[in-house]
Protein backbone atom coordinates (compact mmCIF):
# COMPACT_ATOMS: atom_id res chain seq x y z
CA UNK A 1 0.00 0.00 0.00
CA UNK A 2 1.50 3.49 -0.70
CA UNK A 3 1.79 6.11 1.75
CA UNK A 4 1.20 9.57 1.32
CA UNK A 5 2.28 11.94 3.72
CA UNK A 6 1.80 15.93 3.49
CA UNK A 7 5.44 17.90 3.57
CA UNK A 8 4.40 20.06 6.77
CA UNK A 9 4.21 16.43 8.32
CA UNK A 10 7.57 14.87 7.15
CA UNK A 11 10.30 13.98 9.62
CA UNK A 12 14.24 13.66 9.29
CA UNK A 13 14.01 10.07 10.81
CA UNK A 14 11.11 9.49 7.46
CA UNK A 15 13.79 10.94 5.10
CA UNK A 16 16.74 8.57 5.93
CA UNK A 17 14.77 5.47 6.18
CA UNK A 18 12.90 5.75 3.24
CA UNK A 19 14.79 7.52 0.86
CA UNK A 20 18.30 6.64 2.75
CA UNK A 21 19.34 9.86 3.42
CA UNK A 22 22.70 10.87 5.67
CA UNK A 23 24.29 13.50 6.93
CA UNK A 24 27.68 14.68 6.13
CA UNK A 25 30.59 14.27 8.60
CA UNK A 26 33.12 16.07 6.84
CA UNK A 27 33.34 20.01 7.11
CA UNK A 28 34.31 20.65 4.09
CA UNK A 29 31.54 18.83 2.38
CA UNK A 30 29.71 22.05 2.63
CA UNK A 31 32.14 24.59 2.93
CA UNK A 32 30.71 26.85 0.50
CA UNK A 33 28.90 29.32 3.06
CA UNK A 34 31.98 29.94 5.08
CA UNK A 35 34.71 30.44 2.65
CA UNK A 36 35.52 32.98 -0.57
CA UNK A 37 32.36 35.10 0.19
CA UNK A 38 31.75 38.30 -1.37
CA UNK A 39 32.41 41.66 0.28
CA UNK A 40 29.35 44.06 0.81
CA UNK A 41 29.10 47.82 -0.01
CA UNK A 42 28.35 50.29 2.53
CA UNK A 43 25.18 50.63 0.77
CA UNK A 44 24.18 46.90 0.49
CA UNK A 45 25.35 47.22 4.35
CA UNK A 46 22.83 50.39 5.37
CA UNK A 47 20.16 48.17 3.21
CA UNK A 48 20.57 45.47 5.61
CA UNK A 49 20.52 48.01 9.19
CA UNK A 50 17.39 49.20 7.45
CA UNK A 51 16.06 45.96 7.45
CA UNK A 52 16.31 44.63 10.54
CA UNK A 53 15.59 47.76 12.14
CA UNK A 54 11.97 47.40 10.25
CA UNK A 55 11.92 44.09 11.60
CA UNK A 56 12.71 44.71 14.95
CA UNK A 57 10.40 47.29 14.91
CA UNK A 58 7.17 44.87 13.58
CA UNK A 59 8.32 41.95 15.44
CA UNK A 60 6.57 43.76 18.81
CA UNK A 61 3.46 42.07 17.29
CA UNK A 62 2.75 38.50 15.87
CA UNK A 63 4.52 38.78 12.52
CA UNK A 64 3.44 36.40 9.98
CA UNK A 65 4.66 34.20 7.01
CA UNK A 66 3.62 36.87 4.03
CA UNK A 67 5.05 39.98 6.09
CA UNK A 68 8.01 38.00 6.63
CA UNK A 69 8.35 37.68 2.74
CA UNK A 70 7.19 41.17 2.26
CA UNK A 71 9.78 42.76 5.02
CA UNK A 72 12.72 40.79 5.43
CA UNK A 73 13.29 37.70 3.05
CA UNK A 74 12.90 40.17 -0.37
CA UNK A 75 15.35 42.37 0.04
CA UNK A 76 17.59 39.82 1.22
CA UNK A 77 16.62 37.95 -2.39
CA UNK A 78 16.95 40.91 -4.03
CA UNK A 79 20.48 41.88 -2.89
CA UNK A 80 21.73 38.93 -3.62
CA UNK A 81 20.92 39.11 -7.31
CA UNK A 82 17.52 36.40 -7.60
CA UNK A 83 15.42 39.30 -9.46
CA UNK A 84 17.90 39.17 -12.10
CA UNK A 85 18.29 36.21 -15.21
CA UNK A 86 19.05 34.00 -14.64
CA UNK A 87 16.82 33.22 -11.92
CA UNK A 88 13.09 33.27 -11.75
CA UNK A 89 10.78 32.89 -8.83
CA UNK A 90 7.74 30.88 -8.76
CA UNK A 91 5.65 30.31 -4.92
CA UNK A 92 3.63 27.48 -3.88
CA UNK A 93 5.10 25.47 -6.50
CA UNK A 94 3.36 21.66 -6.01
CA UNK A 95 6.67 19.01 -5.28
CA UNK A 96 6.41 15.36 -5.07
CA UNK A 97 9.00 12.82 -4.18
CA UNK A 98 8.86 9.00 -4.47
CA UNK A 99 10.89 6.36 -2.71
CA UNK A 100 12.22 3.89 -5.03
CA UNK A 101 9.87 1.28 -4.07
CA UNK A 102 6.88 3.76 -4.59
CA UNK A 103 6.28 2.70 -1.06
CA UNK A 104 6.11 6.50 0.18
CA UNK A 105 5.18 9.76 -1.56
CA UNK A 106 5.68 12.81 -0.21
CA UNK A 107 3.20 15.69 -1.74
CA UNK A 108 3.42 19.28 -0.98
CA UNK A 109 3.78 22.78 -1.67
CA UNK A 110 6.82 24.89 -1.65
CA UNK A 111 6.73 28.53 -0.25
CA UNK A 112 8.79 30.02 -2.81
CA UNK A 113 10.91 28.53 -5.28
CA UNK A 114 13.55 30.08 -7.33
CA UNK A 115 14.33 28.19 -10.19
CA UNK A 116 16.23 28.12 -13.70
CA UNK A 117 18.99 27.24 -11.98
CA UNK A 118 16.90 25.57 -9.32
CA UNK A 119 17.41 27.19 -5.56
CA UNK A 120 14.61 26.14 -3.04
CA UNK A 121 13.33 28.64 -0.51
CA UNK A 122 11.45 27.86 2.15
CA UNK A 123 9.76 30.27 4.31
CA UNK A 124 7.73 29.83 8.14
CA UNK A 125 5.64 31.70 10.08
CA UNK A 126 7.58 33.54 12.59
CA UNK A 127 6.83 33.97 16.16
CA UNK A 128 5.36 30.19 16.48
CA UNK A 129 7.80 28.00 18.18
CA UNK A 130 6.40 25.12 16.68
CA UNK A 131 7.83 26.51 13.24
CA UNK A 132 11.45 26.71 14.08
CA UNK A 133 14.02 25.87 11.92
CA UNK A 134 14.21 22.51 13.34
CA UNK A 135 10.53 21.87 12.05
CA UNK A 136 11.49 23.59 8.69
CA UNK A 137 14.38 21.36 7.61
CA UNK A 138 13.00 18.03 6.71
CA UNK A 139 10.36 20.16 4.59
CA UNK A 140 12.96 21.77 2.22
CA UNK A 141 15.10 18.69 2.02
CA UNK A 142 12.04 16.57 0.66
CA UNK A 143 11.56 19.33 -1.67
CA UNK A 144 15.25 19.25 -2.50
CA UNK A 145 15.22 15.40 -3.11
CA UNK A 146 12.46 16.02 -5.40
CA UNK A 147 14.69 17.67 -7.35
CA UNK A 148 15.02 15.98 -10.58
CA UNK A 149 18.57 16.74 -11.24
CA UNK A 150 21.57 14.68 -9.71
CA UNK A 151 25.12 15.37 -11.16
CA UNK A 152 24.84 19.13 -9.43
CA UNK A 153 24.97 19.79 -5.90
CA UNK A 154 21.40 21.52 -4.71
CA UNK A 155 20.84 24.03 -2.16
CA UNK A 156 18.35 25.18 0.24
CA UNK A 157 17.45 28.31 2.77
CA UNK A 158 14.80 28.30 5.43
CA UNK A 159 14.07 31.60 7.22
CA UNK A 160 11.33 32.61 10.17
CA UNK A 161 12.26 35.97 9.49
CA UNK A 162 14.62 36.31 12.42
CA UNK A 163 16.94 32.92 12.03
CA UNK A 164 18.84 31.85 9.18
CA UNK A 165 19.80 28.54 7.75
CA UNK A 166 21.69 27.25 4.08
CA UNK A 167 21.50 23.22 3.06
CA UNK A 168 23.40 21.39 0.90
CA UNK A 169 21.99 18.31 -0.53
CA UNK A 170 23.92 15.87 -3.24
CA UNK A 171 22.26 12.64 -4.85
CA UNK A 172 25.30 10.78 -6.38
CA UNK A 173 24.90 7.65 -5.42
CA UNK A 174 23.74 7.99 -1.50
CA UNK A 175 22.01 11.46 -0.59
CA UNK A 176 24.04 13.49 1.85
CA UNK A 177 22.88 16.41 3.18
CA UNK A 178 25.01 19.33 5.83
CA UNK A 179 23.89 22.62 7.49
CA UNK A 180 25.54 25.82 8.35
CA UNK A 181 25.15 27.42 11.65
CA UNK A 182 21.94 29.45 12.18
CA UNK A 183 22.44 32.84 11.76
CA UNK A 184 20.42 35.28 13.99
CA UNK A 185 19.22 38.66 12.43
CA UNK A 186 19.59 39.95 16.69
CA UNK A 187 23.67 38.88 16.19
CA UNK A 188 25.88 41.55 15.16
CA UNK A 189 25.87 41.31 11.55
CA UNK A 190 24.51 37.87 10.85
CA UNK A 191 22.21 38.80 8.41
CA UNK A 192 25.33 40.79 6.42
CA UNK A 193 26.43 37.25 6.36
CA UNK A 194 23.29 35.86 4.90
CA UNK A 195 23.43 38.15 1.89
CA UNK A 196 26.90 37.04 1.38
CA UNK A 197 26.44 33.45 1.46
CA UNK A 198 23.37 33.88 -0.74
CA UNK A 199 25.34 36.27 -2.95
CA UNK A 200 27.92 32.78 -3.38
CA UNK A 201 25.80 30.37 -3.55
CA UNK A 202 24.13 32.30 -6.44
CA UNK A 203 27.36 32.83 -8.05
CA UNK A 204 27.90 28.73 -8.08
CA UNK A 205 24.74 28.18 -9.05
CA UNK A 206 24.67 30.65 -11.77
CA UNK A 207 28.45 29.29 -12.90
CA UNK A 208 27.40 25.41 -12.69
């Protein structure tokens, strides 16, 4: 009998025992959002103050998924270059993953995808502890695995608005997966760091 199960409901224990998923040990399997990132201008820099200070000033209320998008996660896209070709963005694109046995399918829908090259985005209601990060994970590395390609490494960001986290994912052969630190938009200049690594990560993508 085949199972279905939504993407809000998949788990990292469902991923590597149906689709045989691992983690990476080595550091330098996904060393891509420490090392060789781009310097910012002071202008990309006062962008990013502007930013959080709009956030910090919002977050006194409940802030939502779609002023999350709206306030924080577009200009972060946008600085980083994934307005311009030769990206596109689609949102709530439909994803579906198979084991090999067809003995699980995992159906959902992504928050925001960019694609052409492929870069998956996913995005969670802030202020809601039950949608950390944590919670967020297994949901973008389904969509990643649904991925059709598997010669190119694939990458992933999940954001509540105020945390920050990149994923690697390759398929050859086993699927191995690693994650950077969260970053904190309330630390220093974490989120000056964000743009960076996205501003890499869309130069590899871009130069793949």
């Amino acid at each position: 009998m085949v199972q279905l199960i939504q993407e809000r409901d998949i788990t990292l224990a469902q991923l590597i025992d149906e689709f045989g998923l691992q983690r990476a040990d080595n550091e330098q399997f996904f060393s891509e959002w420490q090392h060789d990132l781009p310097e910012l201008s002071d202008l990309e820099k006062e962008s990013l103050n502007q930013v959080k200070a709009e956030y910090l000033h919002l977050s006194r209320y409940q802030i939502l998924e779609p002023v999350v998008k709206m306030v924080v996660l577009s200009p972060l896209l946008r600085l980083a270059g994934f307005y311009q070709p030769p990206f596109y963005i689609a949102s709530e694109e439909e994803v579906r993953i198979s084991s090999e046995d067809e003995g699980t399918i995992v159906r959902g829908r992504i928050d925001i995808l960019v694609f052409h090259p492929p870069f998956w985005v996913l995005v969670i209601e802030a202020k809601r502890a039950e949608y950390s990060l944590e919670v967020a994970i297994p949901q973008a590395l389904a969509y990643m695995l649904a991925n059709p390609g598997n010669d190119r490494p694939t990458y992933g960001f999940v954001t509540n608005g105020q945390e920050f986290q990149f994923i690697k994912l390759t398929k050859q052969g086993t699927p191995r997966y690693a994650l950077s630190y969260t970053l904190s938009l309330n630390c220093r200049d974490d989120l000056h760091t964000v743009v960076k690594v996205l501003k890499h990560l869309a130069d590899l993508i871009r130069n793949s």
